[in-house]
N, C-alpha and C. Protein backbone atom coordinates (compact mmCIF):
# COMPACT_ATOMS: atom_id res chain seq x y z
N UNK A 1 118.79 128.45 107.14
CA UNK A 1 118.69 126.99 107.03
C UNK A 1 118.03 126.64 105.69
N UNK A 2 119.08 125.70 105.03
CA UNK A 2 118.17 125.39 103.88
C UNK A 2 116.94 124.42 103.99
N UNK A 3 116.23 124.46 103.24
CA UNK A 3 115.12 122.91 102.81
C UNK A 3 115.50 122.62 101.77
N UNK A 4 115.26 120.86 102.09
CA UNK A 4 115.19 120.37 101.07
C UNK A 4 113.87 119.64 101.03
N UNK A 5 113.19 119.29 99.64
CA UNK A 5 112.53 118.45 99.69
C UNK A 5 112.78 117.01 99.50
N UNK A 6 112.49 115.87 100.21
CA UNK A 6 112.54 113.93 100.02
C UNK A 6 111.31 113.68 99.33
N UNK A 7 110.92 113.17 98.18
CA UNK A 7 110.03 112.25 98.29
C UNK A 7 109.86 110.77 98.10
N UNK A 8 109.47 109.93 98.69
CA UNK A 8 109.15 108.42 98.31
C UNK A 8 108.33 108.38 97.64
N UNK A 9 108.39 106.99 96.76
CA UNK A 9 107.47 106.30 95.79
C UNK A 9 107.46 104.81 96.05
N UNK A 10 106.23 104.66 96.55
CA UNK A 10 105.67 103.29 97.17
C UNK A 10 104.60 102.68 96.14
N UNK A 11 105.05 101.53 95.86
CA UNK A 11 104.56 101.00 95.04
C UNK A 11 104.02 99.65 95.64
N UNK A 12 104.00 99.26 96.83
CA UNK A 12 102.94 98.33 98.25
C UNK A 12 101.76 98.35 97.51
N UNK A 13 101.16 97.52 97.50
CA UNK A 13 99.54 96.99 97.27
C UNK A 13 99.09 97.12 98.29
N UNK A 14 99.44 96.10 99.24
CA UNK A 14 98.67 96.09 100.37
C UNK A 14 99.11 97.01 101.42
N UNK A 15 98.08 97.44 102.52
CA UNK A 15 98.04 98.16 103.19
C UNK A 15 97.89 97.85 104.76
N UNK A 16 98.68 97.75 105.88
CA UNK A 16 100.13 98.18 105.76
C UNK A 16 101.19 97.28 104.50
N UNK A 17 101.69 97.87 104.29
CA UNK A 17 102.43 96.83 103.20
C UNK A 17 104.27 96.89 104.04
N UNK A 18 104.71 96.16 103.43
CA UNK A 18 106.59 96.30 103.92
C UNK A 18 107.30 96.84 102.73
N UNK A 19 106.87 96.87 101.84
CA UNK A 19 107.17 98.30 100.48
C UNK A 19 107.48 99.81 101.05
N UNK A 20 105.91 99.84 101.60
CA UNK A 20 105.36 101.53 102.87
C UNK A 20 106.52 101.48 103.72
N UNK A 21 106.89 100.14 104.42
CA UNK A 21 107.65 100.34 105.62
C UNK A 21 109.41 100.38 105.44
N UNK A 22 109.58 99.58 103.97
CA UNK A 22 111.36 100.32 103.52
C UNK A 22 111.27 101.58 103.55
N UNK A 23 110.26 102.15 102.81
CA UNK A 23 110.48 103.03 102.07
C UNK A 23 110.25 104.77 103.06
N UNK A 24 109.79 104.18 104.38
CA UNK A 24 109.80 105.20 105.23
C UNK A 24 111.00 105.39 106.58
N UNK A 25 111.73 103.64 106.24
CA UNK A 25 113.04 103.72 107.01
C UNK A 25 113.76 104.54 106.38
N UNK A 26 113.93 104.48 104.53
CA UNK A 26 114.63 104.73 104.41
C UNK A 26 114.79 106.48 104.11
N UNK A 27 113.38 106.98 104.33
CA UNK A 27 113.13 108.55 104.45
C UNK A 27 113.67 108.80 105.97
N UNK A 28 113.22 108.13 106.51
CA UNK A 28 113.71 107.84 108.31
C UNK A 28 115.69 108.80 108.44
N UNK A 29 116.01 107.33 107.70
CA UNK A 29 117.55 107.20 107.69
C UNK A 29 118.49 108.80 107.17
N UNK A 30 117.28 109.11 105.73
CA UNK A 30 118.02 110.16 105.33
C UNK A 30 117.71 111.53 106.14
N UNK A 31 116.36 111.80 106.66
CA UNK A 31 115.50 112.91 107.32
C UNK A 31 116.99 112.98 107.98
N UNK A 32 117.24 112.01 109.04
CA UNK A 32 118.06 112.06 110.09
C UNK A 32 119.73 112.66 109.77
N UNK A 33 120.03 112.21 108.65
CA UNK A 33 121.36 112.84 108.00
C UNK A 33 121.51 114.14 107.95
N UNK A 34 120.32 114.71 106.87
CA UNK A 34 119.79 115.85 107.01
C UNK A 34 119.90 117.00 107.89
N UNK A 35 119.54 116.46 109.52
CA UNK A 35 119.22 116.80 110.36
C UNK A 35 120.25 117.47 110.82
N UNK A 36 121.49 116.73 110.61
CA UNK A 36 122.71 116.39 111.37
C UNK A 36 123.33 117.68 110.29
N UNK A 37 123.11 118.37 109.11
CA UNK A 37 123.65 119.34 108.36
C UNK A 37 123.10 120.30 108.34
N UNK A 38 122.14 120.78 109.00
CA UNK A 38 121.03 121.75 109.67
C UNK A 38 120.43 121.90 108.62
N UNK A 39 119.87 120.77 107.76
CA UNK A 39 119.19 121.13 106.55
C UNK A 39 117.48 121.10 107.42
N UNK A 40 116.50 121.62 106.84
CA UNK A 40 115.25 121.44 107.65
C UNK A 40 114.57 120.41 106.26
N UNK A 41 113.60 119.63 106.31
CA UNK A 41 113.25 118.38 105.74
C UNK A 41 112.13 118.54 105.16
N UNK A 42 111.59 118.26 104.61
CA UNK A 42 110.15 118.15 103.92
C UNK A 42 109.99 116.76 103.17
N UNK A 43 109.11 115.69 103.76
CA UNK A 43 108.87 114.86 103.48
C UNK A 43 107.69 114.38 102.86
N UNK A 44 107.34 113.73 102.14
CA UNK A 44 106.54 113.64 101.51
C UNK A 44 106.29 111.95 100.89
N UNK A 45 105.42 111.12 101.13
CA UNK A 45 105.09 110.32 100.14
C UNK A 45 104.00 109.63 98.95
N UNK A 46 104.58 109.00 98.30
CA UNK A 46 103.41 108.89 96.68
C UNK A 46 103.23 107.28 96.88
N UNK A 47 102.00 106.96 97.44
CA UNK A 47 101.24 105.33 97.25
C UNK A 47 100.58 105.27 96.18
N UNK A 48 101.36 104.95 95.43
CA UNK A 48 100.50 104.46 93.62
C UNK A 48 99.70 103.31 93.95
N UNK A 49 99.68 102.70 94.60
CA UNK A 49 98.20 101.73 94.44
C UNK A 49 96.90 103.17 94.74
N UNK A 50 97.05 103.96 95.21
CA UNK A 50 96.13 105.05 95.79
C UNK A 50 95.67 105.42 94.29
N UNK A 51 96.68 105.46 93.27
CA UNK A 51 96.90 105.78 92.15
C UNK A 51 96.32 105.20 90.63
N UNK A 52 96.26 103.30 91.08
CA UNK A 52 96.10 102.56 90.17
C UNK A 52 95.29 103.31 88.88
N UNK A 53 94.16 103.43 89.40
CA UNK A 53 93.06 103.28 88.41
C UNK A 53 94.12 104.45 87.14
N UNK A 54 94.03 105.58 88.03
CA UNK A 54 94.30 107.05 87.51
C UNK A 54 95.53 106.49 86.41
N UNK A 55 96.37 105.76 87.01
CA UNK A 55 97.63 105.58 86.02
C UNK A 55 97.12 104.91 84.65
N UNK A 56 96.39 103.94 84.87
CA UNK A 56 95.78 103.01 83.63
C UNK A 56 94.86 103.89 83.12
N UNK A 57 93.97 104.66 83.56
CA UNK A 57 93.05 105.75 82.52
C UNK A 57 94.06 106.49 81.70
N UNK A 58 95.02 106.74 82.36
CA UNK A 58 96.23 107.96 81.61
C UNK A 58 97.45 107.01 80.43
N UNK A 59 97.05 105.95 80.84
CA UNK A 59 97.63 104.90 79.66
C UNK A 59 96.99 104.94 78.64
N UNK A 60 95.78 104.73 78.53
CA UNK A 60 94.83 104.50 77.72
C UNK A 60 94.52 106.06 76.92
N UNK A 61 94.22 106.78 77.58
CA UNK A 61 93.76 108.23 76.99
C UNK A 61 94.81 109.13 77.02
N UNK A 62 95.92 109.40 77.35
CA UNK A 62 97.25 110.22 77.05
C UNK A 62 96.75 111.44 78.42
N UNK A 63 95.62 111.12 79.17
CA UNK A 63 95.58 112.38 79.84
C UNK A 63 95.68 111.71 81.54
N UNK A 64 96.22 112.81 82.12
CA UNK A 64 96.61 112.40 83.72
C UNK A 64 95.40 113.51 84.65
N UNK A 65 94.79 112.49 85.48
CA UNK A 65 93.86 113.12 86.51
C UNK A 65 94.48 114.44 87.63
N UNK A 66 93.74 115.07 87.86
CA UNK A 66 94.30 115.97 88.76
C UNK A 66 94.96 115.35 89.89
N UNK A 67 94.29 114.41 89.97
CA UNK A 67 95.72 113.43 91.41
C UNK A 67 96.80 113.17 91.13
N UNK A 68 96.87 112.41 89.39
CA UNK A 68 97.97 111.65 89.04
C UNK A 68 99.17 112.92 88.81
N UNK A 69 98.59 114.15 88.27
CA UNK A 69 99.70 115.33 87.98
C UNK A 69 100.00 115.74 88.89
N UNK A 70 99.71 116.18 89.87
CA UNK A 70 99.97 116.38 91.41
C UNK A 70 100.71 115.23 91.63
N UNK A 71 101.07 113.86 91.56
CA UNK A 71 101.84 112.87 92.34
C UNK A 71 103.25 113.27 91.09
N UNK A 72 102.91 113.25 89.77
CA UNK A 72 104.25 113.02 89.08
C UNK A 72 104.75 114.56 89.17
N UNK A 73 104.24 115.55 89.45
CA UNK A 73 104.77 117.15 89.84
C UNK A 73 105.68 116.90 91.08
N UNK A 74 104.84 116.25 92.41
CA UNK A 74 105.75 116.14 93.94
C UNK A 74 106.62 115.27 93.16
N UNK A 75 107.12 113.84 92.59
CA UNK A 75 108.03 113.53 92.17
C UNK A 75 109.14 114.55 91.84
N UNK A 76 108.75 115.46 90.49
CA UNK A 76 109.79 115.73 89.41
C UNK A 76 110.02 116.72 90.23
N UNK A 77 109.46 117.69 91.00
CA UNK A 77 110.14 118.70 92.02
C UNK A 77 110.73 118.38 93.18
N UNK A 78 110.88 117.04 93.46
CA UNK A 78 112.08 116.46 94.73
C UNK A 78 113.67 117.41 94.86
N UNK A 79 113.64 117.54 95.69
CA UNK A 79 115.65 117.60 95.44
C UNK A 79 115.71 115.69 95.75
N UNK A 80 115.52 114.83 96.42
CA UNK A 80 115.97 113.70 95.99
C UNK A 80 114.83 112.57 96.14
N UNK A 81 114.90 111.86 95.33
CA UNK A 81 113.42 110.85 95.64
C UNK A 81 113.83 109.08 95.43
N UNK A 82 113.63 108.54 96.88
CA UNK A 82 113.00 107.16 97.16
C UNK A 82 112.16 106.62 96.18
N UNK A 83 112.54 105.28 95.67
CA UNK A 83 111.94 104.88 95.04
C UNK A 83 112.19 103.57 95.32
N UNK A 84 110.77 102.36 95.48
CA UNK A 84 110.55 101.21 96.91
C UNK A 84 109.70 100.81 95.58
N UNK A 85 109.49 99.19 95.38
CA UNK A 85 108.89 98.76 94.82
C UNK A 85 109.01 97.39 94.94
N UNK A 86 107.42 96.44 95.21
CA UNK A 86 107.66 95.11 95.52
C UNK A 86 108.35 94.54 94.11
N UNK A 87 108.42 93.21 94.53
CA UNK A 87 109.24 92.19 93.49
C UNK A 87 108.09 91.69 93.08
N UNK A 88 108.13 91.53 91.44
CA UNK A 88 107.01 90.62 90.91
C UNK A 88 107.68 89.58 90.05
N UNK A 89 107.71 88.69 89.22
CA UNK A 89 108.09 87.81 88.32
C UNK A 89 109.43 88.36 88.48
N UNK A 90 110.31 88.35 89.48
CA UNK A 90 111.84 88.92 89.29
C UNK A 90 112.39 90.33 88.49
N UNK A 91 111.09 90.87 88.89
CA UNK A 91 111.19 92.62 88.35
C UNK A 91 110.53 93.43 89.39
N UNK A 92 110.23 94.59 88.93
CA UNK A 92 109.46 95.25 89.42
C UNK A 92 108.23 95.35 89.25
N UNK A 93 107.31 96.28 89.84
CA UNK A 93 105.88 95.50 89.74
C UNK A 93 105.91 96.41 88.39
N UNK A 94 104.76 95.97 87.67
CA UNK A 94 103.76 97.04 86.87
C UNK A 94 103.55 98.16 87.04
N UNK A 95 102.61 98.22 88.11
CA UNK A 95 102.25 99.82 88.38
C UNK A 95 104.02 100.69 88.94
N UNK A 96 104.36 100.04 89.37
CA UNK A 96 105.69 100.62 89.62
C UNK A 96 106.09 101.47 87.95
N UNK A 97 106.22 100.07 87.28
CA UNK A 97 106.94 100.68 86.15
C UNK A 97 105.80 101.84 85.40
N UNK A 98 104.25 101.65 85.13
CA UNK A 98 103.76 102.17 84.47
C UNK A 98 103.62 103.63 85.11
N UNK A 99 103.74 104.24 86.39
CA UNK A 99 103.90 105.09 87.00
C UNK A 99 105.01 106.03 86.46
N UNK A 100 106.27 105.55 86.36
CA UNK A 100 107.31 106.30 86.02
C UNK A 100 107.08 106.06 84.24
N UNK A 101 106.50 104.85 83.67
CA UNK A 101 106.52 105.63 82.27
C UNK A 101 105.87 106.82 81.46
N UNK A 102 105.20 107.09 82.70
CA UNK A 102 104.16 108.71 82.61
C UNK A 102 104.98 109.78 82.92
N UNK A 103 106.49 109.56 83.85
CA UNK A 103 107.08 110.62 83.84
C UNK A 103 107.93 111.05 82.89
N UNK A 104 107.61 112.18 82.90
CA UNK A 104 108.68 112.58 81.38
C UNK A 104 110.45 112.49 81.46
N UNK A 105 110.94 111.65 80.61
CA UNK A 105 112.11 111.34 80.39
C UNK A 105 112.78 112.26 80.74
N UNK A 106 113.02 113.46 80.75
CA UNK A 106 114.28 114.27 81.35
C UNK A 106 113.88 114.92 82.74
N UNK A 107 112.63 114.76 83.17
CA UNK A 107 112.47 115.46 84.34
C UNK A 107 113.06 115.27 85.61
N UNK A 108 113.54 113.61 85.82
CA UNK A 108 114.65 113.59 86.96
C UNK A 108 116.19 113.38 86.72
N UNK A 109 116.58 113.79 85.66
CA UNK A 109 117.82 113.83 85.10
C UNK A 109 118.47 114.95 86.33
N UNK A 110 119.73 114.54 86.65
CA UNK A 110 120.55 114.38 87.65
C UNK A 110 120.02 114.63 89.20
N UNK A 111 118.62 114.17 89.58
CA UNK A 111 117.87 114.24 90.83
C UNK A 111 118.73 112.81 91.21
N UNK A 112 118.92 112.76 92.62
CA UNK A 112 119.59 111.74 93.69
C UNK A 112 118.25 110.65 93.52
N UNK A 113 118.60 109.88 93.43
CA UNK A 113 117.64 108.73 93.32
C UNK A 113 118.20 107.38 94.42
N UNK A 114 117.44 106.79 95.42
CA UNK A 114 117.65 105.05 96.33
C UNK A 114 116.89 105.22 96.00
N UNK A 115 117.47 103.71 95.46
CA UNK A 115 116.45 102.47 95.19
C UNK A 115 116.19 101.53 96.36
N UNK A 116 114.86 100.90 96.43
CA UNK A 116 114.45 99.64 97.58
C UNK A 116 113.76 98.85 96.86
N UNK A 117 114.39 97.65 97.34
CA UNK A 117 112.73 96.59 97.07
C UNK A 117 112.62 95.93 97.93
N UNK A 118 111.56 94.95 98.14
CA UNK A 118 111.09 93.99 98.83
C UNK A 118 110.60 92.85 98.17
N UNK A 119 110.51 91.52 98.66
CA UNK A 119 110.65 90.50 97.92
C UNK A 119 110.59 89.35 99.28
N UNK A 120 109.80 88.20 98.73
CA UNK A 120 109.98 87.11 99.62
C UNK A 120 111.09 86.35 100.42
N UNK A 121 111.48 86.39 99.48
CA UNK A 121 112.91 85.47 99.65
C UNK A 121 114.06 86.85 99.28
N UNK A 122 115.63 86.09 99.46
CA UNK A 122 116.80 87.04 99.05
C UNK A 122 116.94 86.45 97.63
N UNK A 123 116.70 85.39 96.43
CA UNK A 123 116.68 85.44 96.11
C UNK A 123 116.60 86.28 94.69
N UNK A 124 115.63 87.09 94.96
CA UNK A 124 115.41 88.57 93.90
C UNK A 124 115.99 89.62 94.98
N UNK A 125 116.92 89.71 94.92
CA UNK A 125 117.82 90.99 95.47
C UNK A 125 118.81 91.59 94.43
N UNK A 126 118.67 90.93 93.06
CA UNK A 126 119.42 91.12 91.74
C UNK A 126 118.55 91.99 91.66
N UNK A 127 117.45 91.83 91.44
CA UNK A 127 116.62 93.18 90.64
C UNK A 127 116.72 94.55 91.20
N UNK A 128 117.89 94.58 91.93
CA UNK A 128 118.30 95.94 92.33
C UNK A 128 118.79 96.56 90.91
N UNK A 129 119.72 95.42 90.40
CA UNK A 129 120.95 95.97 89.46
C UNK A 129 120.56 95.58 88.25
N UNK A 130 119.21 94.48 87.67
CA UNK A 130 119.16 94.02 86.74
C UNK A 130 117.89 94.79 86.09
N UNK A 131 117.24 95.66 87.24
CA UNK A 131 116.14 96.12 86.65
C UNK A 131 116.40 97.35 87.02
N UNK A 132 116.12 97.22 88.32
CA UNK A 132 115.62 99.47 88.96
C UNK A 132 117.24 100.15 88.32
N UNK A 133 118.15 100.05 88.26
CA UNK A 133 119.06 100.97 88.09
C UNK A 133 119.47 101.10 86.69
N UNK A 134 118.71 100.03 85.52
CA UNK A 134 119.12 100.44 84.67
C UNK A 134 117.54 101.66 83.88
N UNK A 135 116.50 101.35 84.50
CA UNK A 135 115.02 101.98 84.43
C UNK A 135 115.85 103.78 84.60
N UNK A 136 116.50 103.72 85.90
CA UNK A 136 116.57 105.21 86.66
C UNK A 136 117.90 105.60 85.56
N UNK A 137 118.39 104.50 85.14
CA UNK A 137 119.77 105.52 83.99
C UNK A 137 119.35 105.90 82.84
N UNK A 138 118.37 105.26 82.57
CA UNK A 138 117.41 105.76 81.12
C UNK A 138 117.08 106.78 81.38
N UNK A 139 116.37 107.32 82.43
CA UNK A 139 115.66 108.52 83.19
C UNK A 139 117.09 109.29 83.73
N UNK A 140 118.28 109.37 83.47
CA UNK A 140 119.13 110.58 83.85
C UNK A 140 118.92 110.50 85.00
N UNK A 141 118.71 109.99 86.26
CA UNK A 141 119.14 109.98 87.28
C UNK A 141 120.31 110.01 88.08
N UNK A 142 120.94 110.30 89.28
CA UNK A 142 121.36 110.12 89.64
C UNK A 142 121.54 108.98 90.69
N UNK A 143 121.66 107.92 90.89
CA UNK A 143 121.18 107.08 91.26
C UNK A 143 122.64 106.58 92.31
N UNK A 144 122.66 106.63 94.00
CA UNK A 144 123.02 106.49 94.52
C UNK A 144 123.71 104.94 94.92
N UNK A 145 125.11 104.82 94.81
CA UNK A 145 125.55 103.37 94.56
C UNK A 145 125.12 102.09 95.59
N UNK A 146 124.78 102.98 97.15
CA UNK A 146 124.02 101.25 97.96
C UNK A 146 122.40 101.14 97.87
N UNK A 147 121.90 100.27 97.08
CA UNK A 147 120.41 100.23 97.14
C UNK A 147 119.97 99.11 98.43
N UNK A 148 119.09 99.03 98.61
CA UNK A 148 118.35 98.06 99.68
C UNK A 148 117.03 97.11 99.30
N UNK A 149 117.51 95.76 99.45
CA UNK A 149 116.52 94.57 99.08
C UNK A 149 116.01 94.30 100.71
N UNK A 150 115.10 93.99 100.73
CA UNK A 150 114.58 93.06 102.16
C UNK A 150 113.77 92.06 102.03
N UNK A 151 114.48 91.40 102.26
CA UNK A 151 113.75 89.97 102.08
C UNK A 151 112.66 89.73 103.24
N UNK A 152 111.99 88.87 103.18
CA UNK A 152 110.68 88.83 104.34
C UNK A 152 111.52 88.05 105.52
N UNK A 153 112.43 87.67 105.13
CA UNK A 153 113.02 87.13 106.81
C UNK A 153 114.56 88.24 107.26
N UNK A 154 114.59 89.23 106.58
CA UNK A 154 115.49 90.51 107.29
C UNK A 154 115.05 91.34 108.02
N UNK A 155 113.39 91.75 107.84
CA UNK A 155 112.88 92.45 108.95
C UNK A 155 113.11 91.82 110.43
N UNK A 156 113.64 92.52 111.30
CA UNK A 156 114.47 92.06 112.65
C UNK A 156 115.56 91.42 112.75
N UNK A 157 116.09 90.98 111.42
CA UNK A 157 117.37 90.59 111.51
C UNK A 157 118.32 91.53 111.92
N UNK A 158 119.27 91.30 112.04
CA UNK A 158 120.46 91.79 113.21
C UNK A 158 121.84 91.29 111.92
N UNK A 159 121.72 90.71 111.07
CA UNK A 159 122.44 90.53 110.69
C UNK A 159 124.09 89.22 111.03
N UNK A 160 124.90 88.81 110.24
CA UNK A 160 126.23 88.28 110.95
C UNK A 160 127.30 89.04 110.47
N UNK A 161 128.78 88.20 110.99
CA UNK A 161 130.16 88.82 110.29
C UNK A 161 130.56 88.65 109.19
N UNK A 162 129.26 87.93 108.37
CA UNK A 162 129.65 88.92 106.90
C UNK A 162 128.66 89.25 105.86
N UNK A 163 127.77 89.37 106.48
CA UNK A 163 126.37 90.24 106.34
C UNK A 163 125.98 91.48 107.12
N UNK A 164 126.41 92.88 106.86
CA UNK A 164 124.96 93.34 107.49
C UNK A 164 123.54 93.15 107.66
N UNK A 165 122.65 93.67 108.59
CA UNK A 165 121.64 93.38 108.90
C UNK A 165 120.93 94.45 107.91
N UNK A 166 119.45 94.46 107.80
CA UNK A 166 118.73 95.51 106.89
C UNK A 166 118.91 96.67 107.81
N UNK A 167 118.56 96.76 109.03
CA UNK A 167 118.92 98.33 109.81
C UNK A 167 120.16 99.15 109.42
N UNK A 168 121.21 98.21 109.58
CA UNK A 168 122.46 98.40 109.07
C UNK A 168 122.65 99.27 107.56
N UNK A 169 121.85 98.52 107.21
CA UNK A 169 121.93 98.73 105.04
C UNK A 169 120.92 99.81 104.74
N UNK A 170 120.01 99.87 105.79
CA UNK A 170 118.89 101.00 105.00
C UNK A 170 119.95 102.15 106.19
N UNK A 171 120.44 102.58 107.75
CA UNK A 171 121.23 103.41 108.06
C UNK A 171 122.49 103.72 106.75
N UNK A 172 123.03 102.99 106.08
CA UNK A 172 124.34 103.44 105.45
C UNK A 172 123.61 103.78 103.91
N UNK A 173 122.70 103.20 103.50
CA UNK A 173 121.73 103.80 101.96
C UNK A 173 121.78 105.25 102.59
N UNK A 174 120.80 105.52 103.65
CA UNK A 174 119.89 106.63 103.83
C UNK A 174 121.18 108.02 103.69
N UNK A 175 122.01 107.62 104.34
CA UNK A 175 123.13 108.43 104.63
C UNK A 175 124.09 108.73 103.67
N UNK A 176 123.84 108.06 102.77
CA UNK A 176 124.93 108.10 101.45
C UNK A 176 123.65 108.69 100.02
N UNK A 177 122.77 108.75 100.38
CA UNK A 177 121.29 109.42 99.88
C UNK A 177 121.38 111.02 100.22
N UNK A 178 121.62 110.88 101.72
CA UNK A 178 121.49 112.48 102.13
C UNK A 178 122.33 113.01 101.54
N UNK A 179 123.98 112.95 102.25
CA UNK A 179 125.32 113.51 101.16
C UNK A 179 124.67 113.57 100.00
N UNK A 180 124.38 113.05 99.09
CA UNK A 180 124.16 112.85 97.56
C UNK A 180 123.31 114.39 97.18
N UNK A 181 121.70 114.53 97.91
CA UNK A 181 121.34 115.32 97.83
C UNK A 181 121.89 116.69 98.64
N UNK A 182 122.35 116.50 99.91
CA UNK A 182 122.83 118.02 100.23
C UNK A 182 123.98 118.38 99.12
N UNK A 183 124.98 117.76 98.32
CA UNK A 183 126.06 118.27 97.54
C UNK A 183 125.38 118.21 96.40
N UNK A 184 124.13 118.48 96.02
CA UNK A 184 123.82 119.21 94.73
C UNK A 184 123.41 120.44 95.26
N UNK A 185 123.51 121.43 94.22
CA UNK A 185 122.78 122.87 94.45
C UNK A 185 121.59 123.13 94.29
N UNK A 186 121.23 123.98 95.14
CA UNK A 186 119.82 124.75 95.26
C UNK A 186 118.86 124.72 93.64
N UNK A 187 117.86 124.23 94.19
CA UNK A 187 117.09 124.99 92.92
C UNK A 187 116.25 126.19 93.54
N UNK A 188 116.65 126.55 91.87
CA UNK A 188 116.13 128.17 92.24
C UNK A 188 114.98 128.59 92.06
N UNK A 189 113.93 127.60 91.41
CA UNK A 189 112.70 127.64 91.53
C UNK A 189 111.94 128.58 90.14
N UNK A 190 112.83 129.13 89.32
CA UNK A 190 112.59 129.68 88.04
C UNK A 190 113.40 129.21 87.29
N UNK A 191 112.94 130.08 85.93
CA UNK A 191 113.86 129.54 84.40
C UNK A 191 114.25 131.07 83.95
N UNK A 192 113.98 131.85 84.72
CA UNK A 192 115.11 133.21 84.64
C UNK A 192 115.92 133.22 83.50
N UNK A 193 116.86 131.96 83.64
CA UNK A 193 118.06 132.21 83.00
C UNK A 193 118.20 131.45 81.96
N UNK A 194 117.19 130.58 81.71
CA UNK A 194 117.11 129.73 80.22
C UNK A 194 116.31 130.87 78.98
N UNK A 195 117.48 130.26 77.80
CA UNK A 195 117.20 131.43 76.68
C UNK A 195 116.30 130.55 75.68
N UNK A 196 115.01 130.93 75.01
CA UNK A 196 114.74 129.98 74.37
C UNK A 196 115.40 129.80 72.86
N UNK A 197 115.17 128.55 72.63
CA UNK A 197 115.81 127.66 71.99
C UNK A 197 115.91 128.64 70.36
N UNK A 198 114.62 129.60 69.95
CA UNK A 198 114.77 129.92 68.44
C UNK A 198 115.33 131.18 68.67
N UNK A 199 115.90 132.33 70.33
CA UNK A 199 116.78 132.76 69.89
C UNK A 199 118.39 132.59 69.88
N UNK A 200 118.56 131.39 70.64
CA UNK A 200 119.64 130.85 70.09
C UNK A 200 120.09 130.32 69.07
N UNK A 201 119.30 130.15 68.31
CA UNK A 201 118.78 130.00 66.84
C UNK A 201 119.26 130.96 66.08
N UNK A 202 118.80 132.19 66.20
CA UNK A 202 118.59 132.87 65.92
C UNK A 202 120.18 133.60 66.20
N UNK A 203 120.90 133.49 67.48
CA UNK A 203 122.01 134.20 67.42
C UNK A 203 122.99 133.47 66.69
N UNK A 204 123.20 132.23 66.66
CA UNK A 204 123.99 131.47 66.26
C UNK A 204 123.91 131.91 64.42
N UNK A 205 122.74 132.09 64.22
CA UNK A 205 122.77 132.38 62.49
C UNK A 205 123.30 133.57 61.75
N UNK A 206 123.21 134.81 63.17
CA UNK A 206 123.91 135.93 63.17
C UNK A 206 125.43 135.95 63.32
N UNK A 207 125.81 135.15 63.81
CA UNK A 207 127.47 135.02 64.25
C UNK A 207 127.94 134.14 62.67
């Protein structure tokens, strides 16, 4: 049986927050896919408000606390990672963004990436497409085509006939998340097979 690892990135202030609570349907939704391919699960999640201070010291001084490297390590070693972030001025929050600008640009290059947000109104349900997916294409992601907004009046909605409901939308995300990550391959957990760069250098000058 393989494992894989999930991780979320919750970017909720408050505590319980409905950021925490997409963002564990939508580990929910995929665990369960998973399940169904006899993959075994490892879940894991990252509350950057837990984080704040650590992220802004590491802004300021170029150096990351033993917490903050430990949270952007469980990130960049995901096989696929959740990423949930409230709505602020019709973006994403701050710490959201300043979180991932600490991660290094190629480290989730072709990792499965859902997106979530949350937001008052449906109004900001654009900032699926106007913000988070163009952030995660800069970052080489792979970034899975149904994301999930929830507005504060979809929690318990049920949805109509020509709306799904959020249960509905975070079940068909989560599931189109899992596929995504079970059809990439294994990592193998070394660099075995990477040659470094000056003797390829080096052969290329010989040929």
């Amino acid at each position: 049986m393989r494992t894989t690892k999930l991780v979320a990135v919750s970017a909720g202030l408050s505590s319980p927050s409905s950021t925490r609570l997409l963002a564990d349907r939508l580990l929910q939704a995929a665990r369960y896919r998973l399940a169904e391919q006899e993959y075994a699960v490892d879940v894991q999640v990252v509350e950057l408000r837990d984080l704040a201070v650590d992220i802004a010291k590491n802004l300021v001084t170029g150096f990351p606390s033993a917490a903050l490297r430990e949270a952007i390590d469980t990130v960049t070693g995901a096989d696929g990672v959740i990423a949930v972030t409230p709505v602020f001025t019709a973006s994403y929050s701050g710490l959201f963004k300043s979180f991932f600008d600490l991660v290094d640009p190629a480290a989730l290059t072709g990792t499965p990436v859902l997106l979530g947000a949350t937001g008052g109104t449906a109004r900001h349900s654009l900032v699926l497409d106007h913000a988070l997916r163009p952030l995660f294409a800069y970052l080489r992601a792979l970034v899975v085509p149904t994301a999930v907004y929830a507005a504060s009046e979809d929690w318990g909605s049920g949805g109509d006939e020509y709306t799904d409901g959020l249960p509905a939308r975070i079940t068909r995300a989560g599931q189109e998340f899992a596929d995504t990550v079970a059809a990439r391959p294994a990592r193998d957990g070394g660099d075995d097979d990477l040659v470094p760069f000056e003797k390829q250098w080096a052969d290329l000058r010989l040929d």
